[in-house]
Protein backbone atom coordinates (compact mmCIF):
# COMPACT_ATOMS: atom_id res chain seq x y z
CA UNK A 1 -51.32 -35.31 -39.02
CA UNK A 2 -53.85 -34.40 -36.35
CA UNK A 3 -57.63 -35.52 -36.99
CA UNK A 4 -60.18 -33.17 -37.09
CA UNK A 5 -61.62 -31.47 -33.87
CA UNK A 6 -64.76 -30.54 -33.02
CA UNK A 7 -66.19 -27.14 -31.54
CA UNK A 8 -69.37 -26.98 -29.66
CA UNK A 9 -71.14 -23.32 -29.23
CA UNK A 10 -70.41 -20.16 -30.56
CA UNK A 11 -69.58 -17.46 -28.09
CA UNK A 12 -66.90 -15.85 -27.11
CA UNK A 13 -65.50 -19.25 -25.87
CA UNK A 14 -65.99 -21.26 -29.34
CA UNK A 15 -65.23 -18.50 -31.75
CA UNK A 16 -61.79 -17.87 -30.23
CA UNK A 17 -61.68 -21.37 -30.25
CA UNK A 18 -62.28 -21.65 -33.72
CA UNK A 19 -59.80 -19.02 -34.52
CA UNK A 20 -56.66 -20.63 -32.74
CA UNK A 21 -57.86 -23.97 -34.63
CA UNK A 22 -57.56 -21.80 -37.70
CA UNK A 23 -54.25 -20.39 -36.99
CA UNK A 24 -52.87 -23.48 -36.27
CA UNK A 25 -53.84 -25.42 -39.49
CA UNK A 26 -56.34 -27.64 -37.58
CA UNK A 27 -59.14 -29.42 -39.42
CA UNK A 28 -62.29 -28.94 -37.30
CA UNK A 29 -66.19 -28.88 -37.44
CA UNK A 30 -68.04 -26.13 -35.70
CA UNK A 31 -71.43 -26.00 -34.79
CA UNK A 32 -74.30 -24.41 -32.51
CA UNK A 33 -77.58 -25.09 -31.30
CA UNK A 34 -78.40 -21.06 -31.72
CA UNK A 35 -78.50 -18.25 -33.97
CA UNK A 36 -74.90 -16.54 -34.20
CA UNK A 37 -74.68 -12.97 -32.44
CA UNK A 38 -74.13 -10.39 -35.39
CA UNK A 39 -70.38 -9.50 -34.03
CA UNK A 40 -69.61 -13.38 -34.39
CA UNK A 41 -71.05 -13.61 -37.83
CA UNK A 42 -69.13 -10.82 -39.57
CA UNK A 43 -66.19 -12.39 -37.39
CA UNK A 44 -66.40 -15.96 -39.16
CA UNK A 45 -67.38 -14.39 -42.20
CA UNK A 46 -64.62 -12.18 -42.46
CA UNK A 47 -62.37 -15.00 -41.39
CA UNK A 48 -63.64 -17.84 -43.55
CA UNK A 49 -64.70 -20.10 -40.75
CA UNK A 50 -67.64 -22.13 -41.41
CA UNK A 51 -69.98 -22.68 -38.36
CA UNK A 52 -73.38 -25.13 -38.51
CA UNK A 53 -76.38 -23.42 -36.84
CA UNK A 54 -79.15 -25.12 -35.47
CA UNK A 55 -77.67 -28.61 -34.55
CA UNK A 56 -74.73 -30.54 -33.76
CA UNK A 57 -73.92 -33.19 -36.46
CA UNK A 58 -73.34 -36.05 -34.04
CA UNK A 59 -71.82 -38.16 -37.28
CA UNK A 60 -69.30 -35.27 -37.49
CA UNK A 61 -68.13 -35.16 -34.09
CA UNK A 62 -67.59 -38.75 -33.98
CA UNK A 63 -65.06 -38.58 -36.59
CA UNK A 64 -63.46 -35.83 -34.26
CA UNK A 65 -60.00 -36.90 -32.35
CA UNK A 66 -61.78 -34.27 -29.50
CA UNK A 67 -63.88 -32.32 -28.65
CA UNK A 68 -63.78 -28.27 -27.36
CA UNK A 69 -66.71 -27.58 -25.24
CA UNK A 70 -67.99 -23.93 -24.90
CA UNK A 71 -68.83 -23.20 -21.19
CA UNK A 72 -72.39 -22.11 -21.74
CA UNK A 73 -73.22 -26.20 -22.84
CA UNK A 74 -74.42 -27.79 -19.86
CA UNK A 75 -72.34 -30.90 -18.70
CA UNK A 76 -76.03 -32.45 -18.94
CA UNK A 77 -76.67 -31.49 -22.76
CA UNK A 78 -77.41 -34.66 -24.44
CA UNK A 79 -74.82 -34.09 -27.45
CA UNK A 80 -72.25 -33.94 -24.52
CA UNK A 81 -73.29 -37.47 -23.18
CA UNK A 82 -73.69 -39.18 -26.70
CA UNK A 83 -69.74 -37.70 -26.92
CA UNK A 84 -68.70 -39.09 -23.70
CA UNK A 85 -70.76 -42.06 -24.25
CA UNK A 86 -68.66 -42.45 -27.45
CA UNK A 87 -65.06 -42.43 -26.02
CA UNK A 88 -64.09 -39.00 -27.08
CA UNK A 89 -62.41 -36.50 -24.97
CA UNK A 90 -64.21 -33.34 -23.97
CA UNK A 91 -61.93 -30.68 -23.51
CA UNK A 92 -62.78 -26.55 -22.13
CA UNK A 93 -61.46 -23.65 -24.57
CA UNK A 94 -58.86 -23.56 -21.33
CA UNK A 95 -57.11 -26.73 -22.20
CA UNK A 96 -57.24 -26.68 -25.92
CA UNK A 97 -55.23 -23.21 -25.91
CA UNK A 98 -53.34 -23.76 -23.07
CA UNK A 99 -51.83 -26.57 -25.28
CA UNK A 100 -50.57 -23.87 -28.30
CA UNK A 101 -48.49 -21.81 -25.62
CA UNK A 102 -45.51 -21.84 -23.39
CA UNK A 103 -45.84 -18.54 -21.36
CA UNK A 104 -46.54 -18.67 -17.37
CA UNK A 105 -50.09 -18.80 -17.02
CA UNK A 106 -51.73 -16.90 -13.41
CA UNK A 107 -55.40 -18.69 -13.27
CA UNK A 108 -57.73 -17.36 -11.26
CA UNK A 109 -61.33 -18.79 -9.94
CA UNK A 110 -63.27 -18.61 -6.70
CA UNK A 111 -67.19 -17.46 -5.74
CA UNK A 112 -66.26 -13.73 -5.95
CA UNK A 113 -63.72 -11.58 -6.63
CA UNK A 114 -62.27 -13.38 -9.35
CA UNK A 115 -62.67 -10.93 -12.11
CA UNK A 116 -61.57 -8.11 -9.81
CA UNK A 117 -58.51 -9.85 -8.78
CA UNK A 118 -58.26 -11.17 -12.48
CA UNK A 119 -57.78 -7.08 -13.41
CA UNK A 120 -56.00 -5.76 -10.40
CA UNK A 121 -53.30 -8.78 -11.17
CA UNK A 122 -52.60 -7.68 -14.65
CA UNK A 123 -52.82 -4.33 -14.02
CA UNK A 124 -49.87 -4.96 -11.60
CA UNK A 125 -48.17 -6.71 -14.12
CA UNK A 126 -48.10 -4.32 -17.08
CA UNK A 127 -47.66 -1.61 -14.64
CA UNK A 128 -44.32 -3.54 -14.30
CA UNK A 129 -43.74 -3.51 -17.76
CA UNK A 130 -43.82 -7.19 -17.92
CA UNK A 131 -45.52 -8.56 -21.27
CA UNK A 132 -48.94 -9.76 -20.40
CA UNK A 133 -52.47 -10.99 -21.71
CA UNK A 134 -55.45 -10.42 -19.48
CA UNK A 135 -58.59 -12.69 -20.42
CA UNK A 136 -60.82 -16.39 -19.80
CA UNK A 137 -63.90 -15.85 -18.45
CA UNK A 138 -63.76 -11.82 -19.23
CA UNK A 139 -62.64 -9.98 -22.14
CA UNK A 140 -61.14 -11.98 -24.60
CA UNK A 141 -61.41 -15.63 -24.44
CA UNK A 142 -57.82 -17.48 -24.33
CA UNK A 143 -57.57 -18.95 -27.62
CA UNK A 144 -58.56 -15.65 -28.75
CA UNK A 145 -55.60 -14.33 -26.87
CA UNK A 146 -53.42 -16.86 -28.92
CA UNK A 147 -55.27 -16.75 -32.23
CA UNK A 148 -54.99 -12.51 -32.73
CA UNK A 149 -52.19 -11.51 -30.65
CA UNK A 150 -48.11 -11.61 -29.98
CA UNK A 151 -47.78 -14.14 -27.77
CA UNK A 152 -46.63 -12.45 -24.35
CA UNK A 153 -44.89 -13.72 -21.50
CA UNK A 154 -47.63 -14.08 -18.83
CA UNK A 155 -51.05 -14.78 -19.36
CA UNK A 156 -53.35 -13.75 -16.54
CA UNK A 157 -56.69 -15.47 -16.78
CA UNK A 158 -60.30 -15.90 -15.44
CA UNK A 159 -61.62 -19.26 -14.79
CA UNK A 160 -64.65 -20.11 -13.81
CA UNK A 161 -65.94 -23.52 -12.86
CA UNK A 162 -67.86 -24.10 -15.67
CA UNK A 163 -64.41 -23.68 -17.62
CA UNK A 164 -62.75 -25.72 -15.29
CA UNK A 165 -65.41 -29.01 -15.35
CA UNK A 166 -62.72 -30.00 -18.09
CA UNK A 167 -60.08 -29.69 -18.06
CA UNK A 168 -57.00 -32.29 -18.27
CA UNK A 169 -53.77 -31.57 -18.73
CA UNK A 170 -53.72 -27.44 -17.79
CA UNK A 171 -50.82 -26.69 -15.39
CA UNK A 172 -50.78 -22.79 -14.39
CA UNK A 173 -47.54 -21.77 -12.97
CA UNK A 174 -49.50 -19.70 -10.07
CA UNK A 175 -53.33 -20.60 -9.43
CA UNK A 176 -55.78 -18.47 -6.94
CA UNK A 177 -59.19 -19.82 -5.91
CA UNK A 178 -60.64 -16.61 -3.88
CA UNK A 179 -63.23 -18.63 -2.21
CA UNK A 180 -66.22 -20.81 -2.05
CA UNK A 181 -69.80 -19.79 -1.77
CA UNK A 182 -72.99 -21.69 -2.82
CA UNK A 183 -73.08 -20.43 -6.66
CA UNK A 184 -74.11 -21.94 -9.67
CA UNK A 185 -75.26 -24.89 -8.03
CA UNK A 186 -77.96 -25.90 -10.44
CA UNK A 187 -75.27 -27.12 -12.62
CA UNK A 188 -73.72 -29.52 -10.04
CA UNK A 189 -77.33 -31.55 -8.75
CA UNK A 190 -77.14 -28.56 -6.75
CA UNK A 191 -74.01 -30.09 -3.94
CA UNK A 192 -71.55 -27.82 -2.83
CA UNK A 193 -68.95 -30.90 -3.09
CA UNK A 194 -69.19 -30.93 -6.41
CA UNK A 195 -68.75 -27.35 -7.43
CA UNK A 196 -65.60 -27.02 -5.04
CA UNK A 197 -63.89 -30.30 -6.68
CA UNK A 198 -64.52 -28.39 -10.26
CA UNK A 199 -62.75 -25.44 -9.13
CA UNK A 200 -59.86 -27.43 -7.34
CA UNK A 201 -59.00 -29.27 -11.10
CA UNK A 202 -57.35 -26.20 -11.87
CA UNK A 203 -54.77 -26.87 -9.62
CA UNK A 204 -54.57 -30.74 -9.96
CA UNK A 205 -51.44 -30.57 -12.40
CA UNK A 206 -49.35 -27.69 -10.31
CA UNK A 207 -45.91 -29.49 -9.51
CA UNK A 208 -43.28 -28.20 -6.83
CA UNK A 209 -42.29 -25.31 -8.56
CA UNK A 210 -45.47 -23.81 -9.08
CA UNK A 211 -47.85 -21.76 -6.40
CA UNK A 212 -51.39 -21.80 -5.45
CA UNK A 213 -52.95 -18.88 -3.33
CA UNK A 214 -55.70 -19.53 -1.06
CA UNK A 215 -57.50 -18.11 1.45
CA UNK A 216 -57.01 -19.35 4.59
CA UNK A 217 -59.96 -18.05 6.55
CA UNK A 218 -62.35 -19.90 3.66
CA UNK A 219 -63.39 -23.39 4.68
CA UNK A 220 -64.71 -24.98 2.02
CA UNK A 221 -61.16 -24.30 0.23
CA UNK A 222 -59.05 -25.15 3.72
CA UNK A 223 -60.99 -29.07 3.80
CA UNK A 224 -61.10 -29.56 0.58
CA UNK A 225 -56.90 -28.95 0.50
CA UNK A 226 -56.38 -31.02 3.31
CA UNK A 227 -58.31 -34.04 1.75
CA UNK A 228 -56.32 -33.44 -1.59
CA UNK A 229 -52.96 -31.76 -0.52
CA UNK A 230 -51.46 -29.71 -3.29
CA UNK A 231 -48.60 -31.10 -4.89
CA UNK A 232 -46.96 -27.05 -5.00
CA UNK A 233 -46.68 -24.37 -2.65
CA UNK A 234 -49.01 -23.25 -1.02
CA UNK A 235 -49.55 -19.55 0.15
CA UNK A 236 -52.69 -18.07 1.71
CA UNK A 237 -54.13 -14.79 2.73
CA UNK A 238 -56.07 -13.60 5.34
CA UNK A 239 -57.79 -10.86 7.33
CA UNK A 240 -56.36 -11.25 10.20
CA UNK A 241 -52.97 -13.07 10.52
CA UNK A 242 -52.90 -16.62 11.30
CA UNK A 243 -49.99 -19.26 11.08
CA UNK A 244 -50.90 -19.95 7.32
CA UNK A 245 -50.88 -16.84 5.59
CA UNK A 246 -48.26 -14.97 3.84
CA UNK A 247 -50.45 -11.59 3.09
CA UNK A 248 -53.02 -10.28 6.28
CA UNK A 249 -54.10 -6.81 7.43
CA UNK A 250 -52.64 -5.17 10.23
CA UNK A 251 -54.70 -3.47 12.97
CA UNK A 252 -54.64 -0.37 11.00
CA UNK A 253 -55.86 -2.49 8.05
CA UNK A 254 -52.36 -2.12 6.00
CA UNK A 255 -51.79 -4.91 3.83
CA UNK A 256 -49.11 -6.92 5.06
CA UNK A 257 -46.87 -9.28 2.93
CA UNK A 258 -43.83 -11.50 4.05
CA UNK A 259 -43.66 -14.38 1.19
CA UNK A 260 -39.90 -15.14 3.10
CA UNK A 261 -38.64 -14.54 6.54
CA UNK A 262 -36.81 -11.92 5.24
CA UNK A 263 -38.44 -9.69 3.60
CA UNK A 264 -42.24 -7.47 5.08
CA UNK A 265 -43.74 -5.79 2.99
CA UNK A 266 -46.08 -3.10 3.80
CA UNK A 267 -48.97 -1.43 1.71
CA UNK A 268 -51.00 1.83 3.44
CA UNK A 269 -53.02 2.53 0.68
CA UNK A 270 -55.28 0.84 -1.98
CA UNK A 271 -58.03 2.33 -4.56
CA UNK A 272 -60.23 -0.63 -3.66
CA UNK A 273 -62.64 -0.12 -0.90
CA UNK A 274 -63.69 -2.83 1.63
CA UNK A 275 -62.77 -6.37 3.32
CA UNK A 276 -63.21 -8.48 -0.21
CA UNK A 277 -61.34 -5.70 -1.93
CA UNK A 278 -58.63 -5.94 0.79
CA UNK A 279 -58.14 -10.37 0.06
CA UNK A 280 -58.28 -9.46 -3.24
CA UNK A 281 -55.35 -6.89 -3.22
CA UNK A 282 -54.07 -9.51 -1.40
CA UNK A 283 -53.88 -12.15 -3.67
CA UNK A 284 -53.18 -10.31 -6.29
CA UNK A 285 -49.70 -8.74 -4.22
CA UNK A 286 -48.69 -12.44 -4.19
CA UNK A 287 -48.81 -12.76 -7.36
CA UNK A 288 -47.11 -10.29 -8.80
CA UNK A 289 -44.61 -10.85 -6.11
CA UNK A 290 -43.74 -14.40 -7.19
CA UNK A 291 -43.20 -12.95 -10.39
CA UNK A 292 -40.37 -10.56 -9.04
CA UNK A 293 -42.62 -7.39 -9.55
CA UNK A 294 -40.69 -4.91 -7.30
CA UNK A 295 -42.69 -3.52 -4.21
CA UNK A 296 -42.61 0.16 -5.07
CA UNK A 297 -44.59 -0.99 -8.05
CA UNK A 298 -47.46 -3.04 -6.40
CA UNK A 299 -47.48 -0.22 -3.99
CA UNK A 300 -48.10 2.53 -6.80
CA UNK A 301 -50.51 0.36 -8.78
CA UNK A 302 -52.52 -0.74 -5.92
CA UNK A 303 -52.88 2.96 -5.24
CA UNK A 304 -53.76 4.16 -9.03
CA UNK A 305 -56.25 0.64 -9.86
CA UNK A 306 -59.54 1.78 -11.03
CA UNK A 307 -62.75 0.01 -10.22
CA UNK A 308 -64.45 -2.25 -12.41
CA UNK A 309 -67.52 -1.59 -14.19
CA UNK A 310 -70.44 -3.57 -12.59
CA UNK A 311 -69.07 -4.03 -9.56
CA UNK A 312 -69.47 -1.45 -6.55
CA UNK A 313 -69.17 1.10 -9.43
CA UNK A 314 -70.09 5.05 -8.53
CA UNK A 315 -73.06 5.29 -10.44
CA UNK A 316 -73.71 8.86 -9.62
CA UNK A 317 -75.61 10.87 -6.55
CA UNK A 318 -78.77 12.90 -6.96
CA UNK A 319 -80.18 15.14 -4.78
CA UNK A 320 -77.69 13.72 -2.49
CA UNK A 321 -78.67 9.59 -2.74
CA UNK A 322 -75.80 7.88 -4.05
CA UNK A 323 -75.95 5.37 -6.64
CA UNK A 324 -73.76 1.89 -6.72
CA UNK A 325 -73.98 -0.23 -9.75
CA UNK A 326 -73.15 -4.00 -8.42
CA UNK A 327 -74.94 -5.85 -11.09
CA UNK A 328 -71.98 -8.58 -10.90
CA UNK A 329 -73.10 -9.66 -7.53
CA UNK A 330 -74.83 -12.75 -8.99
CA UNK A 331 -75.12 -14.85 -5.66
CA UNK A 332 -75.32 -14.09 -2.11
CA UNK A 333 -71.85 -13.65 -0.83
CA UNK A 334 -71.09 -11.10 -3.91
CA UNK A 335 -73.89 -9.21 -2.06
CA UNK A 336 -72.68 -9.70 1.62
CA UNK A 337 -69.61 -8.27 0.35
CA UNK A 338 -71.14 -5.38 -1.30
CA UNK A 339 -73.63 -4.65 1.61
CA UNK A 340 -70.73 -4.65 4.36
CA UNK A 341 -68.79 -2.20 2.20
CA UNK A 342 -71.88 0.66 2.66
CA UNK A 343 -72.32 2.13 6.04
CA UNK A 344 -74.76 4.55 5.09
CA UNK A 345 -78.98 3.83 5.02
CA UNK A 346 -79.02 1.18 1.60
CA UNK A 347 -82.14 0.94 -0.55
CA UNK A 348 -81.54 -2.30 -2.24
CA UNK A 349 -82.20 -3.73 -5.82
CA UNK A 350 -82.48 -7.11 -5.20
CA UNK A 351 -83.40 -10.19 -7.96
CA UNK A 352 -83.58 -12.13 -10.98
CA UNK A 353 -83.14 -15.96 -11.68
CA UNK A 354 -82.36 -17.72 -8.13
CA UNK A 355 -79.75 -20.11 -7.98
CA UNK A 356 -80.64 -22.19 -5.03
CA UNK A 357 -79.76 -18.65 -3.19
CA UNK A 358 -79.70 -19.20 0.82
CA UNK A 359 -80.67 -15.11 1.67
CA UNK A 360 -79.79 -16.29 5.68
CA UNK A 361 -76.26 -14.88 5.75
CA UNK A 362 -77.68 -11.58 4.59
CA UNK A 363 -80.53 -11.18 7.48
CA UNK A 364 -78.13 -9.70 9.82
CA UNK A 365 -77.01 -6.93 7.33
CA UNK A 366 -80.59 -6.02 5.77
CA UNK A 367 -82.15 -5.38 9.62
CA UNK A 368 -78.99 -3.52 10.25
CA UNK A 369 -78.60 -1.35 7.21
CA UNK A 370 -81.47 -1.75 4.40
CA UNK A 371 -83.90 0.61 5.14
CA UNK A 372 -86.05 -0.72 1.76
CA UNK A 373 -85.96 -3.56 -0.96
CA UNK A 374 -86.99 -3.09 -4.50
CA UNK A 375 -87.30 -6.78 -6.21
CA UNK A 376 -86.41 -6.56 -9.26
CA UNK A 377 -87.41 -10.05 -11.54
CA UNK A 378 -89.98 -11.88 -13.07
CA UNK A 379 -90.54 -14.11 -9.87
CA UNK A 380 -90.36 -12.52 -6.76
CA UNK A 381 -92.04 -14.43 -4.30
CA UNK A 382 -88.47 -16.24 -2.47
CA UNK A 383 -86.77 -12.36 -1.98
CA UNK A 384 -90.67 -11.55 -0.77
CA UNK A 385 -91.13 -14.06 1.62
CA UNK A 386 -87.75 -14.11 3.05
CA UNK A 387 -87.58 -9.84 3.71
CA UNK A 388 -90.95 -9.09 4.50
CA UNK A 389 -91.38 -7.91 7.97
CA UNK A 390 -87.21 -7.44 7.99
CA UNK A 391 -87.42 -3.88 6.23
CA UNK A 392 -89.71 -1.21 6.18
CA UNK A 393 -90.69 -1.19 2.56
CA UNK A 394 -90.22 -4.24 0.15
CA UNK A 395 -91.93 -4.07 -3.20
CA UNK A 396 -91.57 -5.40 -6.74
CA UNK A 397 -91.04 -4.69 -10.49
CA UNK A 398 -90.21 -6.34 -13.55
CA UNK A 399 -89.04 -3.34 -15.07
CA UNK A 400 -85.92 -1.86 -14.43
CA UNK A 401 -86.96 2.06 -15.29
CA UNK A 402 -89.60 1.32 -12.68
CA UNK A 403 -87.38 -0.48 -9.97
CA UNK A 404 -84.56 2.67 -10.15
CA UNK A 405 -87.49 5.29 -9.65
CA UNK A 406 -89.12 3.47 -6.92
CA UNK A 407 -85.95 3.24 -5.49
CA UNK A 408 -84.93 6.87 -5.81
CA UNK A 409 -88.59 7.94 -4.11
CA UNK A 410 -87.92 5.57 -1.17
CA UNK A 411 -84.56 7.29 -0.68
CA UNK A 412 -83.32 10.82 0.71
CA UNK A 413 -80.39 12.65 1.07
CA UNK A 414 -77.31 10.16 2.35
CA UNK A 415 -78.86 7.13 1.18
CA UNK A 416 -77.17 4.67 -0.68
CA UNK A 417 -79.19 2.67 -3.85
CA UNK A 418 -77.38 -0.74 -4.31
CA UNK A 419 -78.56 -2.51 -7.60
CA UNK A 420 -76.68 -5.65 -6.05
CA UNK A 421 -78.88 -8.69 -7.49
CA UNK A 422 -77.38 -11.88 -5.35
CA UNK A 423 -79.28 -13.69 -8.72
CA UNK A 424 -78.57 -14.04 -12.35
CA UNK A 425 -80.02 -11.51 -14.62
CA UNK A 426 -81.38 -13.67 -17.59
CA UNK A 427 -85.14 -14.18 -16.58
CA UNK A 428 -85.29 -9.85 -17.87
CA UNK A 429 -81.49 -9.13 -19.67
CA UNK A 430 -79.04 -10.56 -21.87
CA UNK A 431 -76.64 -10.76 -18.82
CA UNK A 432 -75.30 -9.33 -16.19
CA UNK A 433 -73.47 -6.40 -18.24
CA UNK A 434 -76.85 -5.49 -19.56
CA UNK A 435 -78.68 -4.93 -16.37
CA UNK A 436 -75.93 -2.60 -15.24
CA UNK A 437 -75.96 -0.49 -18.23
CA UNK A 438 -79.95 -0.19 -17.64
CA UNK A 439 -79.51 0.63 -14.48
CA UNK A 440 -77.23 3.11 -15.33
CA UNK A 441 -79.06 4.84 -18.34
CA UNK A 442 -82.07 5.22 -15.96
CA UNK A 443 -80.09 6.59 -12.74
CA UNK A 444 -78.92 9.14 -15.43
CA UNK A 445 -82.78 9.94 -17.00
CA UNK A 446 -83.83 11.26 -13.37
């Protein structure tokens, strides 16, 4: 019989965890450093799951055979190193429910457009009536997946690189890393290196018969494979077509896919506006392609796929400014993205907690199209310094009712206001979801 396992942190990530250990007769202590949201609370309560708030037992976990890290617990934490310290395997939510299933698993990471191409992916797949679970890193955790649902077929899931610093044994059948940008950096001694090599352990495992989609044009991800060639094949995607890809737009920017010699496939129209939305389409094409999803399918469901809330979401137009709600643009190149998708005059909402953030890339863009910046966090001074004397107006606001009305007086008809942050949202909101919804609720107040 199995020893008991520990669980450290209880989010989305440790509850679900908690709930597969459950389901699976497992003997496990549970613990976290914080108060429990209500929603988790009832959840254990209801379930009969006992959870220790306010520390980690460190005599517990050493009785543990291993341990299942939530995310959110920096690599850093000291209960992590007295576990590592002790000879006892750390393991991500990933890998422990990755181990209680047999279905083809589609992983997905990158900078941005993971959680778009996460969503677009499944919704090709169900669209094909294939039996499929869409979760990681949004929605439902995995092991939630597992714990409270049929077991499908496919599971099509969002990784991030926090979920991927351990993992060990996790082998996805197909694996897509978007791209690289500088993100999240704080949590690797702020190198690039070492967030790319945490992303790249999700495909570590991948044997011959499995797939891993790239893109070709990114090089961070084109060095970095070429150092460590995958042991599967690989297929990439591109703007333009070069000698590596498999997917590329044509000069009239149809999406073009040929995964054989044989067979070119081509795709006129898509729901999802702009160059990012275009690899992501992309990527997710490939996917469902390898999984013998017939073309007149992906073409239909590329056509019907609805955009994602908090990310270049329609937030309404008054007086004829238009509102976008991007509030999932947490680094720079999410905002790039966003800002090259808009050719009309932007007014941009711009801020929060800065990640190491190098604004250069975006200089181009803001003299080009920003006509005004509103910063929107508790400190401003990096976004000030860096735009002043680029745009006409820059100001600043810790409020968010104040930041979408100073917006909306700097604007007239045809603008565009972008909340697009390029930061984290936790120095004001509970997260990024939060700062969208504000936004939103005020757009609709004026």
């Amino acid at each position: 019989m199995a020893q008991k396992i520990g669980i450290l942190g209880a989010g989305e990530s440790g509850v679900g965890a908690a709930l597969l250990a459950k389901k699976q007769g497992l003997d496990f202590y549970f613990s976290d450093l914080n108060p429990l949201a209500e929603k988790f609370r009832e959840e254990l309560d209801n379930n009969q799951i006992e959870c220790e708030i306010g520390k980690h037992d460190i005599q517990q976990l050493l009785t543990c055979e291993y341990v299942v890290k939530s995310p959110g617990i920096p690599n850093k934490a000291p209960i992590v190193k007295a576990i590592e310290q002790a000879g006892i395997p750390i393991m991500s939510e990933i890998e422990f429910a990755g181990r209680y299933t047999t279905a083809k698993i589609v992983a997905i990471t990158g900078s941005n457009g993971k959680t778009t191409t996460t969503a677009l992916t499944g919704h090709l797949l169900k669209k094909a009536g294939l039996s499929v679970g869409v979760g990681g890193n949004i929605g439902k955790s995995f092991a939630r997946l597992l714990a409270e649902e049929e077991e499908k077929d496919i599971y099509v899931l969002e990784i991030s690189s926090f979920q991927c610093d351990h993992l060990i044994n996790f082998r996805p059948h197909i694996a897509v890393i978007t791209n690289f940008s500088p993100d999240h950096l704080d949590r690797y001694n702020y190198e690039m290196e070492q967030y790319v090599a945490a992303k790249f352990k999700l495909i570590k495992n991948m044997q011959a018969s499995d797939y891993f989609i790239y893109n070709t044009e990114d090089e961070w991800t084109t060095k970095t494979m070429a150092q460590y060639p995958p042991n599967c094949k690989c297929l990439g995607f591109s703007t333009h077509k070069n000698n590596q890809s498999q997917a590329w737009l044509d000069e009239n920017n149809h999406l073009i896919l040929s995964l054989d010699n044989n067979e070119i496939m081509k795709f006129e129209e898509r729901s999802l506006p702009g160059t990012h939305n275009a690899q992501n389409s992309m990527a997710s094409s490939m996917a469902a392609r390898l999984l013998q999803v017939r073309k007149e399918s992906i073409r239909e469901s590329l056509m019907n796929f609805d955009s994602l809330e908090h990310r270049l979401e329609p937030a309404g137009t008054i007086r004829g400014i238009h509102f976008i709600n991007d509030s999932k643009a947490t680094n720079v190149n999410a905002t790039w993205y966003a800002l090259e998708s808009v050719s009309k005059p932007i007014i941009w909402i711009a801020g929060g907690v800065d990640k190491g953030n190098d604004y250069t890339e975006l200089i181009p863009l803001i003299e080009k199209k920003v006509k005004a910046i509103v910063c929107l966090g508790i400190d401003n001074k990096k976004l000030m310094d860096e735009f002043t004397g680029r745009v006409k107006v820059i100001t600043e606001t810790r409020d968010m009712e104040k930041a979408v009305k100073m917006a909306f007086s700097l604007g007239q008809k045809g603008d565009t206001v972008m909340l697009s942050p390029a930061c984290a949202s936790f120095d004001l909101f509970s997260n990024y979801e939060d700062r969208g919804q504000q936004f939103k609720y005020w757009v609709r107040q004026l």
